[in-house]
Protein backbone atom coordinates (compact mmCIF):
# COMPACT_ATOMS: atom_id res chain seq x y z
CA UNK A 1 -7.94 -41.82 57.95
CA UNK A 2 -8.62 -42.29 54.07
CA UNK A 3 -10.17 -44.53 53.36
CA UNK A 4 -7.77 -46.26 50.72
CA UNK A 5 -5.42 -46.82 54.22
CA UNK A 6 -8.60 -48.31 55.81
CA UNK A 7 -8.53 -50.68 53.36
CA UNK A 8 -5.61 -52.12 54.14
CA UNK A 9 -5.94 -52.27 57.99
CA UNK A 10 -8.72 -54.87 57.29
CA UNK A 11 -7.77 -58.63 56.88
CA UNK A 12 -7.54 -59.46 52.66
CA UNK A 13 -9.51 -62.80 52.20
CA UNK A 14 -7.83 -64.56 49.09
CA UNK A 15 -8.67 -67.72 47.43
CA UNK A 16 -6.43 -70.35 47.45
CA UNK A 17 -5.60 -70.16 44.23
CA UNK A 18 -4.81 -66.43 44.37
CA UNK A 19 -2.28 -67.39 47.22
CA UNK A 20 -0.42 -69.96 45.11
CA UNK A 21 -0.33 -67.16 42.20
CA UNK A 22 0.96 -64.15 44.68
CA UNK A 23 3.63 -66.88 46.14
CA UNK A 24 6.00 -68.13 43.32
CA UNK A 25 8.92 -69.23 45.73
CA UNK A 26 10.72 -69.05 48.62
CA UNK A 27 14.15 -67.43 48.03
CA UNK A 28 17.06 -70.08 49.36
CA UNK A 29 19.98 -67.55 49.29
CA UNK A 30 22.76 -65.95 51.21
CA UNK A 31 21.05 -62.73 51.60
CA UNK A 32 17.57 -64.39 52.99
CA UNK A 33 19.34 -67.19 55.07
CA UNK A 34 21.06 -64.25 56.94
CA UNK A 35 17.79 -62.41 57.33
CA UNK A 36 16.32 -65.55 58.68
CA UNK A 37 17.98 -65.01 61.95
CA UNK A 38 15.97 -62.02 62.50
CA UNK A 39 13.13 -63.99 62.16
CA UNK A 40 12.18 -63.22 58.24
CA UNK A 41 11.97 -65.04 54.81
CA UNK A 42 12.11 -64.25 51.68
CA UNK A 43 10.03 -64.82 48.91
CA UNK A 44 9.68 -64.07 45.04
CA UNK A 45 6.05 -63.27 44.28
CA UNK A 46 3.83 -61.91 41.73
CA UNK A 47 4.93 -58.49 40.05
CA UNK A 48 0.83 -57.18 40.69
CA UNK A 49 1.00 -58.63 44.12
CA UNK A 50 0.35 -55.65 46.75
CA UNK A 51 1.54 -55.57 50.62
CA UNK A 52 -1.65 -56.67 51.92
CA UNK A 53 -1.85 -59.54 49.58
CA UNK A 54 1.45 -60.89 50.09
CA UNK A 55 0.52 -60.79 53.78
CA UNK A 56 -2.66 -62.95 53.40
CA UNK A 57 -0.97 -65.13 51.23
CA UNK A 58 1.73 -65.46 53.74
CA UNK A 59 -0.44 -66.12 56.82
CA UNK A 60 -3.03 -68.00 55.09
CA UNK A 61 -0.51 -70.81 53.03
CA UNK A 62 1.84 -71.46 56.22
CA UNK A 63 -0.57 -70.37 59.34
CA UNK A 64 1.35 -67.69 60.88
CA UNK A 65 1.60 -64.39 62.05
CA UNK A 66 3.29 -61.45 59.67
CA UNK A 67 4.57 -58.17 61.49
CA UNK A 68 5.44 -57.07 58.25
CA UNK A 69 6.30 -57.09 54.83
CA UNK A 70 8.64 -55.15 52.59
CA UNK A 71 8.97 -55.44 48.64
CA UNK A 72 11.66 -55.20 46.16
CA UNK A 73 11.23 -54.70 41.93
CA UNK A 74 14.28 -56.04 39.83
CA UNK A 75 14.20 -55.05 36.03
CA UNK A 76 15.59 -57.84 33.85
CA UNK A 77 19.21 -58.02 32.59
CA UNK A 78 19.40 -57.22 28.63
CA UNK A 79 21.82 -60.41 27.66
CA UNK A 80 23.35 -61.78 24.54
CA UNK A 81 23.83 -65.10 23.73
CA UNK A 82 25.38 -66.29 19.68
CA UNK A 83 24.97 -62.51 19.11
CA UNK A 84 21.28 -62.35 19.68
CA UNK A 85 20.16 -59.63 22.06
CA UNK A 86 17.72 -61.30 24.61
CA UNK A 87 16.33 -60.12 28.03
CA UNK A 88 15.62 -61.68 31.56
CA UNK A 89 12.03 -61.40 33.20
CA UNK A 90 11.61 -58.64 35.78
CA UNK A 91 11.25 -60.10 38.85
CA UNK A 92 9.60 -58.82 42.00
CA UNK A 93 11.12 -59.90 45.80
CA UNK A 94 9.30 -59.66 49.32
CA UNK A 95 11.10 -59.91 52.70
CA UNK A 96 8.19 -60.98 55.21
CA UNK A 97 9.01 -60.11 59.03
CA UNK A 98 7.16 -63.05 61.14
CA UNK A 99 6.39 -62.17 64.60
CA UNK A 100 8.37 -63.38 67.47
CA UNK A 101 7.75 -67.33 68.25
CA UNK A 102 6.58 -68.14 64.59
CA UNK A 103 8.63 -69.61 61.54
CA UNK A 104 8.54 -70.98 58.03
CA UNK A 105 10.69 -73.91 57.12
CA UNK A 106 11.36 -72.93 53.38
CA UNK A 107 12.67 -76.69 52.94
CA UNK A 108 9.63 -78.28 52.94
CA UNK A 109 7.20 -78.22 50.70
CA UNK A 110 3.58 -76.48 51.24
């Protein structure tokens, strides 16, 4: 095993403060309240945030168990408004898979 993918096997301890930064939001969307029945939420996070850091994040700001995580990059759109070319931030998505008997009520605040 190399050991970059030991690495990740252990458990990531983040600060608090990193957590809030590698969490921006929960996602409250037709797309994520659909995956919610298979027992996952969505989130928009941190464009440097990493797998194993969304999953500490995850497990250390609600107290529950991730199976696992998956990760999504959107470029921004290039938009005009009066004629002036502008563009959108990229933003960055992650669809965390809870295991079976926990849950995140994205309603509430943290």
């Amino acid at each position: 095993m190399s050991r970059a993918r030991k690495r990740e096997k252990q458990t990531l301890k983040l600060s608090e403060e990193r957590m809030y930064d590698v969490i921006r939001r929960p996602l409250v969307t037709e797309k994520s309240t659909m995956a919610s029945e298979h027992n996952q939420v969505a989130f928009q996070v941190s464009m440097d945030a990493s797998k194993p850091e969304i999953k500490a994040a995850v497990e250390g700001l609600f107290k529950v168990k991730v199976k696992a995580v998956n990760t999504s990059r959107q470029k921004g759109k290039v938009k005009r408004f009066r004629g002036h070319l502008g563009k959108r931030p990229d933003t960055k998505k992650a669809y965390v898979t809870l295991e079976a008997g926990h849950s995140i009520d994205v309603t509430t605040g943290i």
